[in-house]
C-alpha atoms as a PDB file:
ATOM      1  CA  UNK A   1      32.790  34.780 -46.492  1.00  0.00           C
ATOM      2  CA  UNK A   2      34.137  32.023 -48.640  1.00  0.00           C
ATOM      3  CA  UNK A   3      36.802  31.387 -46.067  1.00  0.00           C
ATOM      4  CA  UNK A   4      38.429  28.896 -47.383  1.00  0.00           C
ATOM      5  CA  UNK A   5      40.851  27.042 -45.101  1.00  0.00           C
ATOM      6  CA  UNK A   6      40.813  29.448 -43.400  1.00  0.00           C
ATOM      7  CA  UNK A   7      44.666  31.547 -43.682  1.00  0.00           C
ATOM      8  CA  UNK A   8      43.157  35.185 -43.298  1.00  0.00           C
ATOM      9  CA  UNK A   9      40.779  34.450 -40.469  1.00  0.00           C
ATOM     10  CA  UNK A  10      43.525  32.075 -38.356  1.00  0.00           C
ATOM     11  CA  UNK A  11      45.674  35.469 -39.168  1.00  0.00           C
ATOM     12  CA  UNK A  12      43.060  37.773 -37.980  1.00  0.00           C
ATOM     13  CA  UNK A  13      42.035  36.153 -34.793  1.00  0.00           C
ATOM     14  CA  UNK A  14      45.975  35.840 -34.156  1.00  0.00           C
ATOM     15  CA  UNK A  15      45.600  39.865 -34.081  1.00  0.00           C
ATOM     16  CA  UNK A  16      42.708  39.575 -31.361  1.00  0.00           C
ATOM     17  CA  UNK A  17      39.700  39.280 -33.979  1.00  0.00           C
ATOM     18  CA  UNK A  18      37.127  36.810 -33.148  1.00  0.00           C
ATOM     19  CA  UNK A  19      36.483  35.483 -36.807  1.00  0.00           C
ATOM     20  CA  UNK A  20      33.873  33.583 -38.129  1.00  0.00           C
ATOM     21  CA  UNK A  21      34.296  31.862 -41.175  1.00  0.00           C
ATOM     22  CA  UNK A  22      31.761  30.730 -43.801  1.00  0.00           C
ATOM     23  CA  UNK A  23      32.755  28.578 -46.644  1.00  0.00           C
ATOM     24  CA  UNK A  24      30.876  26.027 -48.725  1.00  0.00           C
ATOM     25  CA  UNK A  25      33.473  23.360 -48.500  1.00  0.00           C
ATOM     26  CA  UNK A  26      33.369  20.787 -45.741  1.00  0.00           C
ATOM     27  CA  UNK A  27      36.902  20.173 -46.083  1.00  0.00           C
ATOM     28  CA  UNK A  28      37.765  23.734 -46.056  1.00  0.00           C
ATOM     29  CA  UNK A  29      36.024  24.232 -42.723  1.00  0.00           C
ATOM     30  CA  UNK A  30      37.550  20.898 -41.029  1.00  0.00           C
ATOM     31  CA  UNK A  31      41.286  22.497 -41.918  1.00  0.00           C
ATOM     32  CA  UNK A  32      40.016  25.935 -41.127  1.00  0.00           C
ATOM     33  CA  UNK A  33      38.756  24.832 -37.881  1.00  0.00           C
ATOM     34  CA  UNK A  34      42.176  22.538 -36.965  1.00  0.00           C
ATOM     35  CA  UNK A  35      43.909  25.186 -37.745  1.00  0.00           C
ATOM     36  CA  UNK A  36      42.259  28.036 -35.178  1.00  0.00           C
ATOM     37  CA  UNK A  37      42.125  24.947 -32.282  1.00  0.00           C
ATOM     38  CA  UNK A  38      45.995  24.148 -32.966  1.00  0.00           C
ATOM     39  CA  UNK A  39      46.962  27.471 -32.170  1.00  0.00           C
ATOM     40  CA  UNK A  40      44.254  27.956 -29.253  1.00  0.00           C
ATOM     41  CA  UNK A  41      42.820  30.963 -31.396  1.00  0.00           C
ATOM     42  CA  UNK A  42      39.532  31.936 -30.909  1.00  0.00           C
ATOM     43  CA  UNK A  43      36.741  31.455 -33.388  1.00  0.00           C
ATOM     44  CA  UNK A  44      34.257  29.406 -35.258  1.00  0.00           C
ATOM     45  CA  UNK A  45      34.114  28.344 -38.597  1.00  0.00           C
ATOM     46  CA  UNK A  46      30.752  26.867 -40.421  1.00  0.00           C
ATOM     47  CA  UNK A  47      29.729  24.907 -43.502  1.00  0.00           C
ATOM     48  CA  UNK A  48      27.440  27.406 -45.523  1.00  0.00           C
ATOM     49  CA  UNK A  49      26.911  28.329 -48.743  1.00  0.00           C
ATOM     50  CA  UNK A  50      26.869  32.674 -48.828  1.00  0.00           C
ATOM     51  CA  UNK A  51      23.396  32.372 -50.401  1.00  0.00           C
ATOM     52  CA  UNK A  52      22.190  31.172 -47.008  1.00  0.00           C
ATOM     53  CA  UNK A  53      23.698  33.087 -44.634  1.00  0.00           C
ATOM     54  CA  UNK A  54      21.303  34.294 -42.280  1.00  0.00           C
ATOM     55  CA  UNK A  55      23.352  36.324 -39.359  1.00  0.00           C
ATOM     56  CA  UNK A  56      21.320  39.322 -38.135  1.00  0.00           C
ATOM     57  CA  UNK A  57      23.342  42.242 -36.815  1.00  0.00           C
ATOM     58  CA  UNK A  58      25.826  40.011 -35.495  1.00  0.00           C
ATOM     59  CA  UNK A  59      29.251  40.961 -36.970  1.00  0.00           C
ATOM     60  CA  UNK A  60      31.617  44.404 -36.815  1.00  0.00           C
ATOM     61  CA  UNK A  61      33.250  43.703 -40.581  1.00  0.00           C
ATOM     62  CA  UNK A  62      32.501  41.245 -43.131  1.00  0.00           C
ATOM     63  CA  UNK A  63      35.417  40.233 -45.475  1.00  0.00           C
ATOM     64  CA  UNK A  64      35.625  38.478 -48.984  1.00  0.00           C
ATOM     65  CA  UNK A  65      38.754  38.201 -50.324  1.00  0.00           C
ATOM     66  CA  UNK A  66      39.957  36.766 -53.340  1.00  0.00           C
ATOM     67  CA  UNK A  67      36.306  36.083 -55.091  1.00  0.00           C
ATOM     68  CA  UNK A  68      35.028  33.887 -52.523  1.00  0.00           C
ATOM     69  CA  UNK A  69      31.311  33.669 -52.932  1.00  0.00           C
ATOM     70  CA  UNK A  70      31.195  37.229 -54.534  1.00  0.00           C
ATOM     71  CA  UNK A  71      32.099  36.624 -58.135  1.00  0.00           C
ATOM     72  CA  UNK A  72      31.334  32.863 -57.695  1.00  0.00           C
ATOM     73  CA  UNK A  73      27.895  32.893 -57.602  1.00  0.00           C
ATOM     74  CA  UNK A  74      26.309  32.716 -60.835  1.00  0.00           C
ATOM     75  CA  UNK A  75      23.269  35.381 -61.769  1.00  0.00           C
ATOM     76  CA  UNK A  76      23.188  38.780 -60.697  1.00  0.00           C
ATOM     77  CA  UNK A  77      20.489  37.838 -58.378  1.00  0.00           C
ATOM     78  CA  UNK A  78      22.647  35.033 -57.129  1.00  0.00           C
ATOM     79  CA  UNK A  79      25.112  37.873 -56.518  1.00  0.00           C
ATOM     80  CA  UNK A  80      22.369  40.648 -55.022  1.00  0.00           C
ATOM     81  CA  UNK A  81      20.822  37.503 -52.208  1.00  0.00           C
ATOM     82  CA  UNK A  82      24.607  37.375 -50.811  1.00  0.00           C
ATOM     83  CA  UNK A  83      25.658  41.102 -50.472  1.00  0.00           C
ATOM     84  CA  UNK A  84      21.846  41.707 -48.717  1.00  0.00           C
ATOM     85  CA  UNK A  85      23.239  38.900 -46.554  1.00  0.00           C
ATOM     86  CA  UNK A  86      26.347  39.988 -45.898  1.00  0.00           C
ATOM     87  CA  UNK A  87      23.951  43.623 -45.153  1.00  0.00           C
ATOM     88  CA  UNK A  88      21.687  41.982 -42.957  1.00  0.00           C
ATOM     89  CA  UNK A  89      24.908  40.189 -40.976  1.00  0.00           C
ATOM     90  CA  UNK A  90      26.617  43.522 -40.447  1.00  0.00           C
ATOM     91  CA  UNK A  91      25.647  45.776 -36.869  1.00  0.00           C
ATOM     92  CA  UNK A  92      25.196  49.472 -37.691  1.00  0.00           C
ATOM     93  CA  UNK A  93      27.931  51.523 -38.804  1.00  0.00           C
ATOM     94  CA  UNK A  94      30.042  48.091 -39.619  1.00  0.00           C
ATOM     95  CA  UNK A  95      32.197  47.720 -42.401  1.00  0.00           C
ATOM     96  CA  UNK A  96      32.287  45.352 -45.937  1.00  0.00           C
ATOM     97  CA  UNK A  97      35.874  44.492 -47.464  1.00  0.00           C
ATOM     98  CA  UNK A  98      35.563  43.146 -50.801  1.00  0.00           C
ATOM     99  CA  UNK A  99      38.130  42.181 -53.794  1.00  0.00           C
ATOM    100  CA  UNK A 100      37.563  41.659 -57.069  1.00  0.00           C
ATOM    101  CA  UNK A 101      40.159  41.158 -60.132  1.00  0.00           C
ATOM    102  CA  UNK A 102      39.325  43.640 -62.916  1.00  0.00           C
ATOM    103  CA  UNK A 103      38.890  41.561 -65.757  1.00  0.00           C
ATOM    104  CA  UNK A 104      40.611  44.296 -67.991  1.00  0.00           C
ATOM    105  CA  UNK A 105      43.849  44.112 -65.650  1.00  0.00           C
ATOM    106  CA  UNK A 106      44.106  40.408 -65.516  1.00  0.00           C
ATOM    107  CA  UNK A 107      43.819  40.089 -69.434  1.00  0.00           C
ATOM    108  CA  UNK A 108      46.790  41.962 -70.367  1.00  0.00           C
ATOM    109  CA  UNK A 109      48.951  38.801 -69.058  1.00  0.00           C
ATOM    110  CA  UNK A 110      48.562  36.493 -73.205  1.00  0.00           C
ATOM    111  CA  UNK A 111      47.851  33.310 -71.605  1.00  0.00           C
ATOM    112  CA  UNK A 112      44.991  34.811 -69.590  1.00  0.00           C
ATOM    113  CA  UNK A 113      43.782  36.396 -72.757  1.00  0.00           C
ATOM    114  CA  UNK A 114      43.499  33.799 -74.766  1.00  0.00           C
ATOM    115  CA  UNK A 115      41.464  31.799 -72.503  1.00  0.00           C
ATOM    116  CA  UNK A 116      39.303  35.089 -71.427  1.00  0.00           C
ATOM    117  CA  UNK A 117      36.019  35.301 -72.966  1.00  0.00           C
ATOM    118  CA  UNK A 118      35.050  38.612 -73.371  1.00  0.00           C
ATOM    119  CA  UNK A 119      31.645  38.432 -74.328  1.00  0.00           C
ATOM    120  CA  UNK A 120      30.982  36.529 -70.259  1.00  0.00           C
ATOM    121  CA  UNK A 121      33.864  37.895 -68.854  1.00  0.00           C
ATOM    122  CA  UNK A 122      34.576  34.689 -67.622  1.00  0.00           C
ATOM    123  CA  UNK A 123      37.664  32.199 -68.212  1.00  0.00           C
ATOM    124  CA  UNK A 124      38.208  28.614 -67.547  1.00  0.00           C
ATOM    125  CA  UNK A 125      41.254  27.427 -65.773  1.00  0.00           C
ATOM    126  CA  UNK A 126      42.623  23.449 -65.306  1.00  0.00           C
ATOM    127  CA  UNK A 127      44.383  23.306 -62.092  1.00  0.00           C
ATOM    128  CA  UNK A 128      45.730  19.996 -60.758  1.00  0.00           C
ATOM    129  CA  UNK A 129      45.147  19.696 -56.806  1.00  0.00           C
ATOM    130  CA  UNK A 130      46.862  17.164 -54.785  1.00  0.00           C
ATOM    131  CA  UNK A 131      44.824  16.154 -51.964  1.00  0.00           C
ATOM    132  CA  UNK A 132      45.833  15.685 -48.141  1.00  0.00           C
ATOM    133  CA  UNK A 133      46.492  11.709 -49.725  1.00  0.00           C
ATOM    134  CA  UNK A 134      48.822  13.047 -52.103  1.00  0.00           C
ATOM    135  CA  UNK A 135      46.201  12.025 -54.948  1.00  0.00           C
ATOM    136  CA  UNK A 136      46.097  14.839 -57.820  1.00  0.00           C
ATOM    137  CA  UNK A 137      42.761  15.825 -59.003  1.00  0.00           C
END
């Protein structure tokens, strides 16, 4: 879930996993999806935002690493319609890996404090991004 583009499932499938990625950027699941073929990997990736998954019983683990879709999502009910997904995806007996920073941990670094609001728990952060073109964003 949230796979990105795709560096944990190309590494899982390179262990004999058959991963299937979910991610709501395009572009993420084009270099995702490269990625897997260029190596002859097995796997599928798709274009889907977490809110709208709709597997039934159809995977072994589910993975979100690194706050994609969990933690992204915006309401607590948001948040509840994606883990009863990520349930309803999941064959008996299979397992959910999940990370999440603890927001007291990651605001003992001062720059991350002083843009952390407390009251949301939430923080805003300008990245520049340079783009397969070499354009930054």
């Amino acid at each position: 879930m949230g796979c990105g583009p795709g560096r944990h499932s190309v590494e899982l499938a390179r262990r004999g996993c058959y991963p299937t990625g979910v991610d709501i950027s395009e572009r993420f699941i084009e270099i995702a999806t490269r990625a897997i073929a260029d190596e002859g990997l097995p796997g599928e990736f798709h274009v889907l935002d977490a809110w709208f998954m709709e597997f039934e019983s159809t995977a072994d683990q589910a993975i979100c690493l690194s706050e994609g879709a969990v933690g992204l999502a915006g309401s607590d009910a948001a948040h509840q319609q994606i883990l009863d997904n990520v349930f309803a995806a999941l064959r008996s007996g299979g397992y959910f890996v999940l990370s999440a920073i603890q927001t007291s941990n990651a605001v003992q670094d001062p720059a991350v404090a002083e843009a952390f609001d407390a009251y949301t728990r939430t923080m805003q952060e300008d990245e520049v991004i340079v783009d397969s073109d070499g354009q930054e964003r």
